[in-house]
Protein backbone atom coordinates (compact mmCIF):
# COMPACT_ATOMS: atom_id res chain seq x y z
CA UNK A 1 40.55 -34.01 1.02
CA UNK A 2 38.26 -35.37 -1.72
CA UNK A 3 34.48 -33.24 -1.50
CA UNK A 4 32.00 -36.06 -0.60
CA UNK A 5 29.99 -34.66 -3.60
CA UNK A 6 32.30 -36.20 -6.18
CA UNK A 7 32.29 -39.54 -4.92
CA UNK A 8 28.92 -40.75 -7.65
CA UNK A 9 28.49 -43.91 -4.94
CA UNK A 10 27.80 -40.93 -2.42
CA UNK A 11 25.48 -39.33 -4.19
CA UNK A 12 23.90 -42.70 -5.54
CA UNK A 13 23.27 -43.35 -1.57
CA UNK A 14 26.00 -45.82 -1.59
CA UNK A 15 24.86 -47.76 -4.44
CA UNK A 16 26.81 -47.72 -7.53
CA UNK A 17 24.17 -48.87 -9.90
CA UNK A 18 21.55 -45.96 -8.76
CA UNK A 19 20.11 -44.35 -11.48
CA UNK A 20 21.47 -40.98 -9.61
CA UNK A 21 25.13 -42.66 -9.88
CA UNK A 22 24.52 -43.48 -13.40
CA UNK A 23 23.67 -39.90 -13.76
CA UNK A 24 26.87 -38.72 -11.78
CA UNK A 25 29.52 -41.01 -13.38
CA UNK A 26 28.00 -39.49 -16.92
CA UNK A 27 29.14 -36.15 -15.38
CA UNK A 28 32.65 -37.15 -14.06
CA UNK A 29 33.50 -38.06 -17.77
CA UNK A 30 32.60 -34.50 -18.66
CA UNK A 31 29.20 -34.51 -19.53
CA UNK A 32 26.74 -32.16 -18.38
CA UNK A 33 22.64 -32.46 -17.77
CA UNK A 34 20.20 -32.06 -20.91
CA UNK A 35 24.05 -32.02 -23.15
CA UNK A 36 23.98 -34.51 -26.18
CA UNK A 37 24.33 -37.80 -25.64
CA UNK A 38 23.72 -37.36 -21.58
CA UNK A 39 20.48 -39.20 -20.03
CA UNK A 40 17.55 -36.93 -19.41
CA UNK A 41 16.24 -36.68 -15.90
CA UNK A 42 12.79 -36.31 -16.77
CA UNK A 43 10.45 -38.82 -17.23
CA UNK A 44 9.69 -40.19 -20.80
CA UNK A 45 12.35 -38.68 -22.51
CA UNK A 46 16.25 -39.82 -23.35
CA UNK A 47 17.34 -43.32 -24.41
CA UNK A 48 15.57 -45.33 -22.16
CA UNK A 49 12.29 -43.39 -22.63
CA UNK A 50 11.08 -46.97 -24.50
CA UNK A 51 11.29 -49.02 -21.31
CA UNK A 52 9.10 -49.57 -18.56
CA UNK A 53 10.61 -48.26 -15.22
CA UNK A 54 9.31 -49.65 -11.83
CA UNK A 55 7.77 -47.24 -9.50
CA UNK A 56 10.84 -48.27 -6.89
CA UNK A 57 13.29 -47.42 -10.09
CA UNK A 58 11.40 -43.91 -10.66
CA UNK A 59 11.15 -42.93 -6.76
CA UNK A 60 14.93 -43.68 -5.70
CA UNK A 61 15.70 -41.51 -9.47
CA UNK A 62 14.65 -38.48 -7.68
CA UNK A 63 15.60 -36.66 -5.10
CA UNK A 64 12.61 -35.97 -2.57
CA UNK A 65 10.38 -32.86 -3.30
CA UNK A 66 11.10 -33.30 -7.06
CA UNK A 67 8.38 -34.21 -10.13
CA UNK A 68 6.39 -35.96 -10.37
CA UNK A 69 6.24 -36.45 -6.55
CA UNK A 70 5.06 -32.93 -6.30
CA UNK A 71 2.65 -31.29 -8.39
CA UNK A 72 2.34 -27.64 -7.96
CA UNK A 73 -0.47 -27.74 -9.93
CA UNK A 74 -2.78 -29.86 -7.34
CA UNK A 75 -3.24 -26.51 -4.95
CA UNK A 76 -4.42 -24.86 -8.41
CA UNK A 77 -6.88 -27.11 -9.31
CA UNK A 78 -9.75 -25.64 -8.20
CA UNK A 79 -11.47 -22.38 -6.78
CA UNK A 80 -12.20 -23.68 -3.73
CA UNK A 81 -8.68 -25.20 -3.05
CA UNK A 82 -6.86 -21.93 -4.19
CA UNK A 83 -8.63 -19.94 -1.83
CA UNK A 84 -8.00 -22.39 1.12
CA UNK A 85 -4.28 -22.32 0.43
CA UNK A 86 -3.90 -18.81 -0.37
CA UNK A 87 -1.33 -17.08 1.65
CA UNK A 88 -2.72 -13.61 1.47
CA UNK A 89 -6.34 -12.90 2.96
CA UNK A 90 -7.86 -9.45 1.88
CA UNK A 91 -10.50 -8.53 3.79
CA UNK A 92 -12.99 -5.07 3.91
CA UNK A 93 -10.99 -4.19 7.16
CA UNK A 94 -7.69 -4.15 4.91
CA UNK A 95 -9.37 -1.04 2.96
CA UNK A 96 -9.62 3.05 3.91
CA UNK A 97 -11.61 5.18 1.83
CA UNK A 98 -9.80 8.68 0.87
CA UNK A 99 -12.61 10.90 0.55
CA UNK A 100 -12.99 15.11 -0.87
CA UNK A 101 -14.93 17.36 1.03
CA UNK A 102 -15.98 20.53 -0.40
CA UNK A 103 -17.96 23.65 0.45
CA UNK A 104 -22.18 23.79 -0.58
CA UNK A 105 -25.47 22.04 0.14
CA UNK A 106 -26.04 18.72 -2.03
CA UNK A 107 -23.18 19.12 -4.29
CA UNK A 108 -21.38 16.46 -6.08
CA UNK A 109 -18.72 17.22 -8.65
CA UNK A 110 -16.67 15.01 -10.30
CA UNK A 111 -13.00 15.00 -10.50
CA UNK A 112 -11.91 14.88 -14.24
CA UNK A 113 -8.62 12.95 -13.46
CA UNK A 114 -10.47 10.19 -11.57
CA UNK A 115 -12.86 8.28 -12.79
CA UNK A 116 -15.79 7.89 -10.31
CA UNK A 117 -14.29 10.23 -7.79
CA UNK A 118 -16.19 13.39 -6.37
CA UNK A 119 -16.14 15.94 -4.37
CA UNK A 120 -18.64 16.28 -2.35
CA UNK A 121 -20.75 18.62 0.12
CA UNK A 122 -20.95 17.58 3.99
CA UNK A 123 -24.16 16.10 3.34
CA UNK A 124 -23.59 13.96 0.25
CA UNK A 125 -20.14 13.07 1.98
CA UNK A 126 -21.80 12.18 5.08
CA UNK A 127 -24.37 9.47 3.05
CA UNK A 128 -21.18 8.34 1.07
CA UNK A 129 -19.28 7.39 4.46
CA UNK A 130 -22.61 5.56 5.87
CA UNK A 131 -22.62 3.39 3.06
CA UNK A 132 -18.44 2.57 3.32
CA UNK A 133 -19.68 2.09 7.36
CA UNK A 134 -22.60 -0.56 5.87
CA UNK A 135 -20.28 -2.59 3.96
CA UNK A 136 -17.57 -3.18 6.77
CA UNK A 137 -14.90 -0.27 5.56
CA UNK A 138 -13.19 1.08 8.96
CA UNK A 139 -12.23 4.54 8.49
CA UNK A 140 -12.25 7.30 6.11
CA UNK A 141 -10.01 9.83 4.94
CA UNK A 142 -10.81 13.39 4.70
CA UNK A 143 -9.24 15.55 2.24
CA UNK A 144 -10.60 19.18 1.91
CA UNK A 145 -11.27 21.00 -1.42
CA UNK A 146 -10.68 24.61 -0.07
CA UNK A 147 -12.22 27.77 -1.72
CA UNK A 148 -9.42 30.48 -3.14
CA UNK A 149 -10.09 33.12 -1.22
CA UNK A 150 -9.45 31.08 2.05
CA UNK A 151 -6.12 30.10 0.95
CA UNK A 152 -3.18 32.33 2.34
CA UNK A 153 0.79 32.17 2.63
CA UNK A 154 0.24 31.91 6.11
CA UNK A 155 -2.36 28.88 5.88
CA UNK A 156 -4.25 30.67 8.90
CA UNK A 157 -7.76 28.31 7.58
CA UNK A 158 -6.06 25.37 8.86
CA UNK A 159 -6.01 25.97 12.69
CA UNK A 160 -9.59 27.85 12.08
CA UNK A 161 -11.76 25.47 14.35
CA UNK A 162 -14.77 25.77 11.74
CA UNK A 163 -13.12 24.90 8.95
CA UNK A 164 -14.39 22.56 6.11
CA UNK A 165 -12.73 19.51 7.28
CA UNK A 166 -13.65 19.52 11.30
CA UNK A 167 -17.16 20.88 9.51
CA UNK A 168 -17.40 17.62 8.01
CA UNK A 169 -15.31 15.38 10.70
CA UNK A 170 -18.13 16.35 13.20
CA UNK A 171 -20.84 15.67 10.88
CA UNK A 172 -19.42 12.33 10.23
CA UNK A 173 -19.00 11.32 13.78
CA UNK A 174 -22.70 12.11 14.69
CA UNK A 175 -24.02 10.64 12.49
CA UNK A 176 -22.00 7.68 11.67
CA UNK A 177 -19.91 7.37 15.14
CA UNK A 178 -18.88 3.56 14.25
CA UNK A 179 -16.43 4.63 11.49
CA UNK A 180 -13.20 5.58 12.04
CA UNK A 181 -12.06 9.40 11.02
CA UNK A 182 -8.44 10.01 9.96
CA UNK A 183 -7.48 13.43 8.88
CA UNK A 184 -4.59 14.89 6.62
CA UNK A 185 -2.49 17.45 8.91
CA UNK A 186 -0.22 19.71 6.21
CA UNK A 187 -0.82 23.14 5.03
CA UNK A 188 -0.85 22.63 1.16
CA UNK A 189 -5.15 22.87 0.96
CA UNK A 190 -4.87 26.10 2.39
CA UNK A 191 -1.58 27.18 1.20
CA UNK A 192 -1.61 29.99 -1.24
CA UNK A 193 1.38 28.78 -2.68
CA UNK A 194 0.56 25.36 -2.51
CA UNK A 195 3.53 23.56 -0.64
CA UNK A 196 2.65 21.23 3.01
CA UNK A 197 4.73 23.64 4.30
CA UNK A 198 4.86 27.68 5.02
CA UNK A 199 7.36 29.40 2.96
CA UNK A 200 9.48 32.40 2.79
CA UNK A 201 11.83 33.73 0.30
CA UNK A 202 11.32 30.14 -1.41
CA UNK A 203 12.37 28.09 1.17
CA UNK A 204 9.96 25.57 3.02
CA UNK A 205 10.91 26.49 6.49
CA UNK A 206 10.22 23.70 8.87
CA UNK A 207 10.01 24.74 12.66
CA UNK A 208 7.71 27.42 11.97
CA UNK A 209 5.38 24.71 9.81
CA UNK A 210 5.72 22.53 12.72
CA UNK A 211 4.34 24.89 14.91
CA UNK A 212 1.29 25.42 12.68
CA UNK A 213 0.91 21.72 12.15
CA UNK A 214 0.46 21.28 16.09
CA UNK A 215 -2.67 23.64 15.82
CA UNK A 216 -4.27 22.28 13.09
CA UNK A 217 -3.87 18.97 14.72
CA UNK A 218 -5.67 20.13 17.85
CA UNK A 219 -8.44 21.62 16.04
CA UNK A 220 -8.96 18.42 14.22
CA UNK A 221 -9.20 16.14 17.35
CA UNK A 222 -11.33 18.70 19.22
CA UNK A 223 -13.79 18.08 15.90
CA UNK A 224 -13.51 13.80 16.61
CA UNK A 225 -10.55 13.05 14.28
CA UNK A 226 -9.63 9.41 15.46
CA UNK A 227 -6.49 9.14 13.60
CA UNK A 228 -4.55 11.90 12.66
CA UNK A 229 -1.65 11.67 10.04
CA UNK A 230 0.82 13.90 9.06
CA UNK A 231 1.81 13.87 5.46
CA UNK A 232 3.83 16.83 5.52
CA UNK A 233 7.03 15.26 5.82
CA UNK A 234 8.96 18.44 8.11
CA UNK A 235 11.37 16.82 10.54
CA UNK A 236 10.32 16.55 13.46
CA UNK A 237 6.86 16.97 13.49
CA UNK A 238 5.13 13.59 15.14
CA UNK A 239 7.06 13.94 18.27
CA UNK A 240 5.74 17.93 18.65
CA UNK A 241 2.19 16.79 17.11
CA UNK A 242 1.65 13.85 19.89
CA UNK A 243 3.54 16.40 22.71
CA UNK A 244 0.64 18.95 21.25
CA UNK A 245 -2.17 16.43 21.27
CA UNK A 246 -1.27 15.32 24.96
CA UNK A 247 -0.97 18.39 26.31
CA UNK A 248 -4.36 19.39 24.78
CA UNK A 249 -5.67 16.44 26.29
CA UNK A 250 -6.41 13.90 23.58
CA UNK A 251 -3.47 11.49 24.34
CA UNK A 252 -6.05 8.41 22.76
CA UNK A 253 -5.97 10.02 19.35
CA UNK A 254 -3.56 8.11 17.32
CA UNK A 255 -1.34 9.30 14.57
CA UNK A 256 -0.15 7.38 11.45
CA UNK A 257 2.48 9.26 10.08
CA UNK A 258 3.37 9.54 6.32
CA UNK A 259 6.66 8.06 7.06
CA UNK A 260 7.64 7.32 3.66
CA UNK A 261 6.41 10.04 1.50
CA UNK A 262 8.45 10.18 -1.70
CA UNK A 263 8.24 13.19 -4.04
CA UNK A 264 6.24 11.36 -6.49
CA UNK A 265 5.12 11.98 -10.00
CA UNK A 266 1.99 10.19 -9.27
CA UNK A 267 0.19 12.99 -7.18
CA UNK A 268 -1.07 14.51 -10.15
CA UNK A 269 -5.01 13.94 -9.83
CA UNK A 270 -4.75 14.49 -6.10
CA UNK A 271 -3.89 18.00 -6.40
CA UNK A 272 -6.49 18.92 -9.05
CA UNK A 273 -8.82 16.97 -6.61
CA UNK A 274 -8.15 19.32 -3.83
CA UNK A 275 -7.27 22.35 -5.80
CA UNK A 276 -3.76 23.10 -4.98
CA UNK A 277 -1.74 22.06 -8.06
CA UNK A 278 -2.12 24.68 -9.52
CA UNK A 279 -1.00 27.18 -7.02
CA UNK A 280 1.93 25.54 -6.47
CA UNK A 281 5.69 26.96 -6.68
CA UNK A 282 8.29 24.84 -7.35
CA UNK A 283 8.45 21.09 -6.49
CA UNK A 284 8.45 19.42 -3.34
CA UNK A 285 11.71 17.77 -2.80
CA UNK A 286 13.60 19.64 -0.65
CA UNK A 287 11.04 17.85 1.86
CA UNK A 288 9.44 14.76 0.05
CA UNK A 289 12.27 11.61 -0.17
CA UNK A 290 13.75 11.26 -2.80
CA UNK A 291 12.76 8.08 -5.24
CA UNK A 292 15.75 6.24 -5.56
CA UNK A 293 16.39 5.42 -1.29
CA UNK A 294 14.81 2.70 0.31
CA UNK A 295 17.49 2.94 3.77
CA UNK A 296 16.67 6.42 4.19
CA UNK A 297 13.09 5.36 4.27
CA UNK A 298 13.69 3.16 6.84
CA UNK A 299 15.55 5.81 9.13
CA UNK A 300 12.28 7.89 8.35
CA UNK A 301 9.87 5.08 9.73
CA UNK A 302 12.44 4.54 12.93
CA UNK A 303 12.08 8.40 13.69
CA UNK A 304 8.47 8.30 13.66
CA UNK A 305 7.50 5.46 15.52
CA UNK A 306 10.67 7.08 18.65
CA UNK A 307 8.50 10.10 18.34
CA UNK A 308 5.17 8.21 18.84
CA UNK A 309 3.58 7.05 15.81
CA UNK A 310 1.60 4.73 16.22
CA UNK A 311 0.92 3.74 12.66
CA UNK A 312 2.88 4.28 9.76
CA UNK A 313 2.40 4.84 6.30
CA UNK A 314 4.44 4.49 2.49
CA UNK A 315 3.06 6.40 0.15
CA UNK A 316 2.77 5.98 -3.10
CA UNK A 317 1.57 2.57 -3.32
CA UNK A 318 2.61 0.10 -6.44
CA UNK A 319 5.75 1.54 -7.43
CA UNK A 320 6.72 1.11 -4.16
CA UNK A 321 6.39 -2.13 -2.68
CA UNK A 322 9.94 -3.06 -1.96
CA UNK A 323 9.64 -0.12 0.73
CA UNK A 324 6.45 -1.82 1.98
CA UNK A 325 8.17 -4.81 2.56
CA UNK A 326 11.73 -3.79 4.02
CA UNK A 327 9.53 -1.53 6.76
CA UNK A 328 7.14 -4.10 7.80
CA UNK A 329 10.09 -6.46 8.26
CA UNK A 330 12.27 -4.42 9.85
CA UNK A 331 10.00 -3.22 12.23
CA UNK A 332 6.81 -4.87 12.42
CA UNK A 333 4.41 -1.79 13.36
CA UNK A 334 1.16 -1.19 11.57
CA UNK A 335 1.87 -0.21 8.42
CA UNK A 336 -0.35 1.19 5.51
CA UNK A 337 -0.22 2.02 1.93
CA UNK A 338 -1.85 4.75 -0.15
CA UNK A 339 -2.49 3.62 -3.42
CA UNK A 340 -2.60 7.37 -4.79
CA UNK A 341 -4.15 9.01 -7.06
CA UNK A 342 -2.18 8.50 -10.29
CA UNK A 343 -2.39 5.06 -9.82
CA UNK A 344 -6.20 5.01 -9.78
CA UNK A 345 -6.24 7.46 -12.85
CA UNK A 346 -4.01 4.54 -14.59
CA UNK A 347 -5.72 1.59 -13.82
CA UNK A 348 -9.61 3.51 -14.11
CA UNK A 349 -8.18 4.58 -17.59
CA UNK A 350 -7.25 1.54 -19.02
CA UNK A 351 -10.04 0.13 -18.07
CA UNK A 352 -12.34 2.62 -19.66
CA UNK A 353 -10.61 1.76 -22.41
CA UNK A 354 -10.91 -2.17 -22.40
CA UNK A 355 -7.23 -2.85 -21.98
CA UNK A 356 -7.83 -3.93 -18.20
CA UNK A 357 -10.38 -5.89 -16.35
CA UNK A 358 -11.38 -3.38 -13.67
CA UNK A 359 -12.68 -5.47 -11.42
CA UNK A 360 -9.83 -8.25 -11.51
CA UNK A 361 -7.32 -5.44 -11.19
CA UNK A 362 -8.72 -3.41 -8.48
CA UNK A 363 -8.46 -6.54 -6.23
CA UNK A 364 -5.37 -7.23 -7.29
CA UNK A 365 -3.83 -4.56 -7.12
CA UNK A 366 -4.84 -4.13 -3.14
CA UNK A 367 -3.82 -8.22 -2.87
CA UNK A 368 -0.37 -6.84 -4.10
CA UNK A 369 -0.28 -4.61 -1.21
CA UNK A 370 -1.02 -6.93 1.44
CA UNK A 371 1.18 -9.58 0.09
CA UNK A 372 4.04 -6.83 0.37
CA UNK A 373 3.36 -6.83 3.80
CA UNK A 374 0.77 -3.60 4.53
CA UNK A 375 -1.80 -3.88 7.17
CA UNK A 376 -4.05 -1.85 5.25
CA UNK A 377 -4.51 -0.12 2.21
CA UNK A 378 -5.65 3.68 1.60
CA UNK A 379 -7.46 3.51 -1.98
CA UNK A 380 -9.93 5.10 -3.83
CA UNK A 381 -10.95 1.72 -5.02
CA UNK A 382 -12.40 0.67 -1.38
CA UNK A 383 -15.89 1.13 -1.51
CA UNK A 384 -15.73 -1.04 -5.18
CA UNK A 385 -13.59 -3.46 -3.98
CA UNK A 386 -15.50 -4.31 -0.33
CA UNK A 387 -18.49 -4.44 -2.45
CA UNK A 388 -16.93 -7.25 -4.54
CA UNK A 389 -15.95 -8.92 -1.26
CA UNK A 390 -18.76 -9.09 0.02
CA UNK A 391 -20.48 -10.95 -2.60
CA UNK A 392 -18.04 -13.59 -2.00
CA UNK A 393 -15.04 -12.85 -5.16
CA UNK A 394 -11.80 -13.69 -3.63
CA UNK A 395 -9.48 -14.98 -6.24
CA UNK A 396 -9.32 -15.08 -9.98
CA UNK A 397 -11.32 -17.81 -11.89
């Protein structure tokens, strides 16, 4: 049987003199669109471009949803009018600060590898994360800068309840209770050798980091952590963390889990930052995933949230949106990004440089995040970008 499509009446809407028949019997004598001699189907151009067409003529010549019925452009026109239809809304809620912690009284040093970045003593910290509370940021990150002499193979500063980081989370919480306080569980700060987990005879060995993971958890919510999250990557380890926390009786603290922690190139600054690149041995992926799966990163996600994650995180951030996206589709549980620490040293450099707007990109490189479907964003660019939001910038002039 004939396909209705070849019938040029049929497509014409039953009228043989259409200007979409006209157009259809040109093809069923072997002519093809925009070829020489055919008629053009845009407006103004081909043979008949010299005659006047009616506006009946012009509107049964296209098919509905087609130029110059709809201009894309109109939603473009204007500021006002591109914010209004904008499908992505970033907010100061969307943003968590990442924030170094390190031992002293009113000390501030800067990390070479990121621009604007410090470390910073309790007390400067503490100011820092009242001013990311003032402008509407909900939670902060700690990440420890650990003296050398505290570091062991056996990581032993980690479950030590008066360590730098509950130090700091319990200086936080008093005096800025409102914020939220999520804290890195993995041994690499205190690790002599430098990996998340402990090692022996060169190999990571899991169970045993596990176990050690469970007490530095405690420790950490005994200090106030609100959020812990475990970027350590060991199998296994947010079920026995959440068993650990239970048991210990802080079943309300949550746990966003590094879910999809790829052994990245891009960690770089973030290990000068905290001092443990250069301690460490090897690489890290017999544990991190490997950069070229997305499925297995999806298996990864569905193991945390069985074991009781209740957030989950990708990490890094830009090169890895497509994993963003498949996770939040798949299984529609909070899910955050960590824009990490390379990327910022990218972006902050080419800026310095006057290659890159750094204002335009640090919003839209977060946008890009949220638009890839992330519920939040983990960046060092959140105190700069909520202070742009809040005086009002929202999209590109």
């Amino acid at each position: 049987m004939e396909h209705p499509k070849s019938d040029p009446a049929a497509r014409g809407g039953g009228r043989p003199d259409s200007p979409a028949a006209r157009r259809n019997a040109g093809r069923s004598a072997g002519s093809l669109p925009h070829a020489a001699g055919a008629e053009s189907t845009v407006p103004g151009t081909g043979p008949a471009a010299g005659s006047a067409a009616s506006g009946s003529e012009v509107a049964a010549g296209y098919p509905a949803g087609a130029y110059p019925t709809v201009r894309m452009r109109r939603n473009r026109s204007t500021r006002w009018v591109r914010r209004m239809t904008a499908e992505t809304k970033l907010n100061v809620n969307d943003l968590l600060w990442p924030v170094f912690v390190t031992e002293g009284d009113d000390v501030e040093q800067p990390v070479p590898s990121m621009p604007d970045v410090y470390r910073r003593s309790v007390n400067r910290l503490v100011e820092q994360v009242a001013h990311a509370k003032e402008l509407g940021i909900p939670a902060v990150a700690v990440f420890p800068h650990i003296e050398a002499d505290k570091k062991t193979p056996a990581c032993e500063e980690a479950w030590n309840p008066d360590n730098l980081v509950c130090r700091a989370v319990r200086e936080i919480k008093r005096q800025v209770p409102d914020i939220g306080v999520i804290c890195d569980v993995a041994l690499d700060p205190f690790n002599a050798l430098g990996h998340d987990g402990l090692v022996q005879d060169g190999e990571i060995l899991n169970d045993e980091t596990v176990a050690a993971l469970i007490r530095q958890s405690v420790v950490q919510a005994e200090a106030g952590c609100d959020i812990i999250a475990p970027s350590d990557m060991m199998d296994g380890r947010v079920g026995a963390i959440r068993a650990g926390l239970d048991r210990a009786g802080y079943a309300d603290v949550k746990i966003m889990s590094y879910a999809a922690k790829y052994a990245s190139a891009f960690y770089g600054p973030f290990r000068d930052a905290v001092g443990s690149g250069g301690a460490l041995t090897g690489d890290k992926a017999t544990y991190q995933m490997n950069p070229a799966n997305t499925d297995e990163a999806l298996r990864e996600v569905e193991l945390d949230l069985q074991e009781g994650a209740d957030m989950v995180m990708v990490k890094p951030g830009m090169p890895y949106l497509d994993i963003v996206h498949r996770v939040k589709q798949a299984f529609r549980a909070p899910t955050f990004v960590y824009q990490v620490s390379g990327e910022y040293a990218m972006l902050k450099a080419a800026a310095q440089q006057g290659w890159l707007d750094n204002d335009k990109v640090a919003l839209e490189s977060v946008l890009a995040f949220k638009r890839a479907g992330a519920d939040g964003v983990l960046t060092y660019l959140a105190v700069e970008v909520a202070e742009q939001l809040n005086k009002g910038w929202y999209d590109r002039p």
